[in-house]
N, C-alpha and C. Protein backbone atom coordinates (compact mmCIF):
# COMPACT_ATOMS: atom_id res chain seq x y z
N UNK A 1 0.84 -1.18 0.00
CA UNK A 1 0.00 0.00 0.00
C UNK A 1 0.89 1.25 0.00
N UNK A 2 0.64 1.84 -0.93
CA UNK A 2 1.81 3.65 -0.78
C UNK A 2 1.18 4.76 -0.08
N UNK A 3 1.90 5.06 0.77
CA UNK A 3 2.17 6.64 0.99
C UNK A 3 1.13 7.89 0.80
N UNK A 4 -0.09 8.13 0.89
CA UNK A 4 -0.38 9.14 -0.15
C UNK A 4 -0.87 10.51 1.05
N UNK A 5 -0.19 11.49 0.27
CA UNK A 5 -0.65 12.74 1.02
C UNK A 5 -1.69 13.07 0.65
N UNK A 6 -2.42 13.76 1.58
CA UNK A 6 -3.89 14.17 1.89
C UNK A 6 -3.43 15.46 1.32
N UNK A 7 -4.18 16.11 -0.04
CA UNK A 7 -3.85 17.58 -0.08
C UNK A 7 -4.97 18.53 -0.03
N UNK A 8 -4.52 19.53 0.94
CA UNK A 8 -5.29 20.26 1.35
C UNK A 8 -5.73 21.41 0.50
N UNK A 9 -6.87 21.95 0.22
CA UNK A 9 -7.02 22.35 -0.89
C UNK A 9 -6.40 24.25 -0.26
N UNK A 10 -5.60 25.07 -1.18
CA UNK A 10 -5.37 26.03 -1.24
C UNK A 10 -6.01 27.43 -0.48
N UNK A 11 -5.54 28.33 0.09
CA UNK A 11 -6.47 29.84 0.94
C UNK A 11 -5.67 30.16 -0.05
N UNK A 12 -6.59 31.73 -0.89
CA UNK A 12 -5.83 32.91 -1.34
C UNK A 12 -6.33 33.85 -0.88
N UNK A 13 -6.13 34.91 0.29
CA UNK A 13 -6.83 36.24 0.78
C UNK A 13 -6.16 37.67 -0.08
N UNK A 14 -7.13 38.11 -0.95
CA UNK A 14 -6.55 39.62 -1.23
C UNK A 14 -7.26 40.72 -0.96
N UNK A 15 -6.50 41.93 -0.52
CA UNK A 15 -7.22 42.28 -0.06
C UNK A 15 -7.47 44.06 -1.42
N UNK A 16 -8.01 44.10 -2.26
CA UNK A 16 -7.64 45.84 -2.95
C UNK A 16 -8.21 47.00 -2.51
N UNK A 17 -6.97 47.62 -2.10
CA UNK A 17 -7.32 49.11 -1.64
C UNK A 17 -8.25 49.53 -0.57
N UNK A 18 -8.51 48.22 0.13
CA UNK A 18 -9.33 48.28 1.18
C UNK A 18 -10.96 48.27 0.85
N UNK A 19 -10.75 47.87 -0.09
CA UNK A 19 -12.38 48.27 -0.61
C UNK A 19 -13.02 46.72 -0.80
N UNK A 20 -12.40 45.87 -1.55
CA UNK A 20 -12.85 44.46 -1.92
C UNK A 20 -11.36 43.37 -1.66
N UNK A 21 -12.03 42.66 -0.67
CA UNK A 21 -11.88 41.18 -0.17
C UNK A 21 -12.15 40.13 -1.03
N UNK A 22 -11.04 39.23 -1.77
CA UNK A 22 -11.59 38.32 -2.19
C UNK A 22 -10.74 36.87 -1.29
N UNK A 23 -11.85 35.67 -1.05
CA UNK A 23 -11.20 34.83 -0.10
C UNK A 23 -11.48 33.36 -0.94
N UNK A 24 -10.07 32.80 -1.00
CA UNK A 24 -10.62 31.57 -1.88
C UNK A 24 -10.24 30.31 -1.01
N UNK A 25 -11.16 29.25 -0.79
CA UNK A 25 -11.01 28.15 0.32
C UNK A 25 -11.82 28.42 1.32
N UNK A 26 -12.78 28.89 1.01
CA UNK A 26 -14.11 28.98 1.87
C UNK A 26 -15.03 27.66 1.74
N UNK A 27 -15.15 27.10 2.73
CA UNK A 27 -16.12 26.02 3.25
C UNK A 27 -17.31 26.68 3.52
N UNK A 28 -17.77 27.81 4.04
CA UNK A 28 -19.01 27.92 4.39
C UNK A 28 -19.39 29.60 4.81
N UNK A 29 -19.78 30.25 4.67
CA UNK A 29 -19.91 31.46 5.07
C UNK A 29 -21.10 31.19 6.36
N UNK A 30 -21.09 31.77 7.84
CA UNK A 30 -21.34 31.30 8.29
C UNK A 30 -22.60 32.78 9.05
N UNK A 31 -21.89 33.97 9.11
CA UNK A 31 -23.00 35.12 8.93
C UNK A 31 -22.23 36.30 8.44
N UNK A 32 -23.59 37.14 8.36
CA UNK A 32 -22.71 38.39 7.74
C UNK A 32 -24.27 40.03 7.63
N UNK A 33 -23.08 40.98 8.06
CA UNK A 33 -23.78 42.22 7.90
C UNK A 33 -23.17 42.95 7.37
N UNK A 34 -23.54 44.31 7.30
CA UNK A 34 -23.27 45.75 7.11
C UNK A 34 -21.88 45.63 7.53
N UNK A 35 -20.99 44.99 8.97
CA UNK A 35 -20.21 45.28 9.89
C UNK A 35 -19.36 44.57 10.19
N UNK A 36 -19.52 43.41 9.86
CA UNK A 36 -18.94 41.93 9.86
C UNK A 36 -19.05 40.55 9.14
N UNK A 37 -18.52 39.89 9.00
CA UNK A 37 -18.35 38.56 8.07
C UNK A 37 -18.04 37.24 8.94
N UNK A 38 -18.06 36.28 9.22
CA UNK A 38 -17.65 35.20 9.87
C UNK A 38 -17.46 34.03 8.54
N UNK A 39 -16.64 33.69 8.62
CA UNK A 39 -16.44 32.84 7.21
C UNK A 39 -15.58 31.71 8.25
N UNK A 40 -16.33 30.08 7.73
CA UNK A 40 -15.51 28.94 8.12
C UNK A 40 -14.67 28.40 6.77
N UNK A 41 -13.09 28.56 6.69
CA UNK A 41 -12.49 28.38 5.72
C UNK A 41 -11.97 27.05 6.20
N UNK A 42 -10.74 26.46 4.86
CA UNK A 42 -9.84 25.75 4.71
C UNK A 42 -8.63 25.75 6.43
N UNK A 43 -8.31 27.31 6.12
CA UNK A 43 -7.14 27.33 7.55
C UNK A 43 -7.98 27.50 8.58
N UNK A 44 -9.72 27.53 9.41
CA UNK A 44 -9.98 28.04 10.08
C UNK A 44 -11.04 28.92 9.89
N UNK A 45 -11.96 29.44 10.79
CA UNK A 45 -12.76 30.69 10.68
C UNK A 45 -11.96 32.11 10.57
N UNK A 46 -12.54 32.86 9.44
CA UNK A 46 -12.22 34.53 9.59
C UNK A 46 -12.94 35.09 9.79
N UNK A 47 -13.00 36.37 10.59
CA UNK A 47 -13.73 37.50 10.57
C UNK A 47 -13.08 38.57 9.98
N UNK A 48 -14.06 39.39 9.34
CA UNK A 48 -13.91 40.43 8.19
C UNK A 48 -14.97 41.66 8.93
N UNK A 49 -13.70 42.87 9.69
CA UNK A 49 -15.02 43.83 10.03
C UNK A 49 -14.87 45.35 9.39
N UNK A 50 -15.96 45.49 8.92
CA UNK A 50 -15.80 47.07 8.25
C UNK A 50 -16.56 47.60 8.17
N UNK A 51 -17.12 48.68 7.63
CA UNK A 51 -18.34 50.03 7.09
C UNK A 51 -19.05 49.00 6.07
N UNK A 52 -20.34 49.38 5.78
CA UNK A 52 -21.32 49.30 4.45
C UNK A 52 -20.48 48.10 3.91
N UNK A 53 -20.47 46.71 4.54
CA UNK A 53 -19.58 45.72 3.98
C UNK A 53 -21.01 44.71 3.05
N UNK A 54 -20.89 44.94 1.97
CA UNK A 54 -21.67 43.52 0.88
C UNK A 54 -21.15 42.36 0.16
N UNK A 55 -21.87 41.51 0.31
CA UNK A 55 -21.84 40.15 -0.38
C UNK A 55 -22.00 40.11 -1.75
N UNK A 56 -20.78 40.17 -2.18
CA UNK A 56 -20.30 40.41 -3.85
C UNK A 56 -20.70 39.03 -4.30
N UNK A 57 -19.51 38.34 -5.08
CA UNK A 57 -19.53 36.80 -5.43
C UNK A 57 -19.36 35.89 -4.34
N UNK A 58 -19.95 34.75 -4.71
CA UNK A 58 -20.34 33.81 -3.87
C UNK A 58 -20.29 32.39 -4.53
N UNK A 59 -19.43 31.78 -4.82
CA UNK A 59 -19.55 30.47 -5.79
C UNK A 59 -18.55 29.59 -4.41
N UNK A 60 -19.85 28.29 -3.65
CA UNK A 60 -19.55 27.85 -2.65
C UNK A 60 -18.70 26.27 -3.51
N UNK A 61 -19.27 26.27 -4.58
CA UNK A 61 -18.60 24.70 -5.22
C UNK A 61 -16.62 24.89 -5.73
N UNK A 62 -16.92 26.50 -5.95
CA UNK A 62 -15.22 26.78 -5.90
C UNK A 62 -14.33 27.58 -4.66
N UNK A 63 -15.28 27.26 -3.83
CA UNK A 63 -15.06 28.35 -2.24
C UNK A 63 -14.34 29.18 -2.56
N UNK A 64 -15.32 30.34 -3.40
CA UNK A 64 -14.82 31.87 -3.22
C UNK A 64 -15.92 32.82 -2.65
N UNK A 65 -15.39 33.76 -2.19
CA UNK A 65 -16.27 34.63 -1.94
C UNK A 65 -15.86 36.52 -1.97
N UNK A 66 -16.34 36.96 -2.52
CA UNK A 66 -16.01 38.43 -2.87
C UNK A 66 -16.81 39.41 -1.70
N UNK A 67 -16.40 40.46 -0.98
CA UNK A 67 -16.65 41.04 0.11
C UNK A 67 -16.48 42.80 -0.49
N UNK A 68 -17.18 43.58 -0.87
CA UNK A 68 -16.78 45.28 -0.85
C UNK A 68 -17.31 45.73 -0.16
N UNK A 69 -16.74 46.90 0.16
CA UNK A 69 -17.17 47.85 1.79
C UNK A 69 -16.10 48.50 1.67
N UNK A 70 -15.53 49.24 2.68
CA UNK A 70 -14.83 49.58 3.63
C UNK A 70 -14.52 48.26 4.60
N UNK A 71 -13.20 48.19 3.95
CA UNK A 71 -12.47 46.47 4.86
C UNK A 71 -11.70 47.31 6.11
N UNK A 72 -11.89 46.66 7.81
CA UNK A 72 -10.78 47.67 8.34
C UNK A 72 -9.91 46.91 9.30
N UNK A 73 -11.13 45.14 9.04
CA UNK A 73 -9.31 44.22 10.08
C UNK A 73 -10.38 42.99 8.90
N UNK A 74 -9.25 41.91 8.84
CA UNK A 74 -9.37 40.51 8.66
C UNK A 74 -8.49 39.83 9.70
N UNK A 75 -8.84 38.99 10.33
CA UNK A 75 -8.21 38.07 11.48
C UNK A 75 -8.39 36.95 11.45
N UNK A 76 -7.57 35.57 11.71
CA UNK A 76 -8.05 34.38 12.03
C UNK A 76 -8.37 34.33 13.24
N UNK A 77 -9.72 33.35 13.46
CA UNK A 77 -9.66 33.00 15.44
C UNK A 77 -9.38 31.81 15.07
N UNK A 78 -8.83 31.87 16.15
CA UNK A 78 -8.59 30.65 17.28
C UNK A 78 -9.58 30.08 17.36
N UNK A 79 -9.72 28.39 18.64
CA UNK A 79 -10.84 28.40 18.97
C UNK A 79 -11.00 29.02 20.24
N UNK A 80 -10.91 29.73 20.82
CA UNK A 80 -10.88 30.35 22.36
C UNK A 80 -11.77 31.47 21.71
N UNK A 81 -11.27 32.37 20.65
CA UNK A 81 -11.65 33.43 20.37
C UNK A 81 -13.05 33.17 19.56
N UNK A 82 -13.26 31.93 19.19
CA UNK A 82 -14.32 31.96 17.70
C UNK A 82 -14.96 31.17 18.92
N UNK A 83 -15.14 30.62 20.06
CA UNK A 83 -16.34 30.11 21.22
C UNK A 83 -17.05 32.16 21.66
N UNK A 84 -15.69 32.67 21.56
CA UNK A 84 -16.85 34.08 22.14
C UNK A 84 -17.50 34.98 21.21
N UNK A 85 -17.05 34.47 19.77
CA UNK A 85 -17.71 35.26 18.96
C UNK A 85 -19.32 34.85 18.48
N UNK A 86 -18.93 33.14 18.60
CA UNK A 86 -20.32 32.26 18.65
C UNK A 86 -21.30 33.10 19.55
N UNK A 87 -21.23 33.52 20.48
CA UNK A 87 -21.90 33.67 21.66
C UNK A 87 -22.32 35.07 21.03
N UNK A 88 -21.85 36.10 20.78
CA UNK A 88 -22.00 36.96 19.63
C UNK A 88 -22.78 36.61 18.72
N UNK A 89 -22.70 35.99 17.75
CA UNK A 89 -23.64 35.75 16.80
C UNK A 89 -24.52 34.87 17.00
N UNK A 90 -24.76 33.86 17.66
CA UNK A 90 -25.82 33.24 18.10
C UNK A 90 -27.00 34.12 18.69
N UNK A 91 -26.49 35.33 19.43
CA UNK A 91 -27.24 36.23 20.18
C UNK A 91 -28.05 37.05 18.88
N UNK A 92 -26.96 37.48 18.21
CA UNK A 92 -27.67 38.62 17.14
C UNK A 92 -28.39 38.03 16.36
N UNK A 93 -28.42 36.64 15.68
CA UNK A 93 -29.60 36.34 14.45
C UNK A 93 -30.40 35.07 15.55
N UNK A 94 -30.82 35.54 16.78
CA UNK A 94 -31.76 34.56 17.36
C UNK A 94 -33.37 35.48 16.72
């Protein structure tokens, strides 16, 4: 029996001029407003927080997703950090 590596499929985050986010290796977009983004990717969950932020492209069979606004942090959590953001968003779309 051989050897075979498990390959993990690719993240590309860009970000232009602060205006449009594009994120490729998205598993799932998980919520999103005016203010914020929660995206469950390939490396992990991101949050994306900014001004007047919209849901551009969206093609989940090639996990991309396009974000314009006013971009003003992208971060990975942890899980320490993405248990208190749950608690956060569980609260806001009850």
């Amino acid at each position: 029996m051989e050897n075979q590596e498990v390959v993990k499929p690719n993240q590309n985050i860009s970000i232009k001029d602060r205006k449009v986010c594009e994120i490729e290796g998205v598993k799932k977009l998980d919520s999103f407003d005016d203010k914020e983004f929660l995206i469950d990717s390939v490396n992990g969950y991101i949050h994306v927080k900014g001004e007047g932020l919209s849901l551009g492209l969206m093609d989940m069979e090639k996990g991309l997703i396009s974000i314009s606004g006013k971009i003003d942090s992208l971060s990975f959590l942890t899980k320490s950090k993405f248990d208190r953001k749950e608690g956060f968003f569980s609260k806001l779309f009850k």
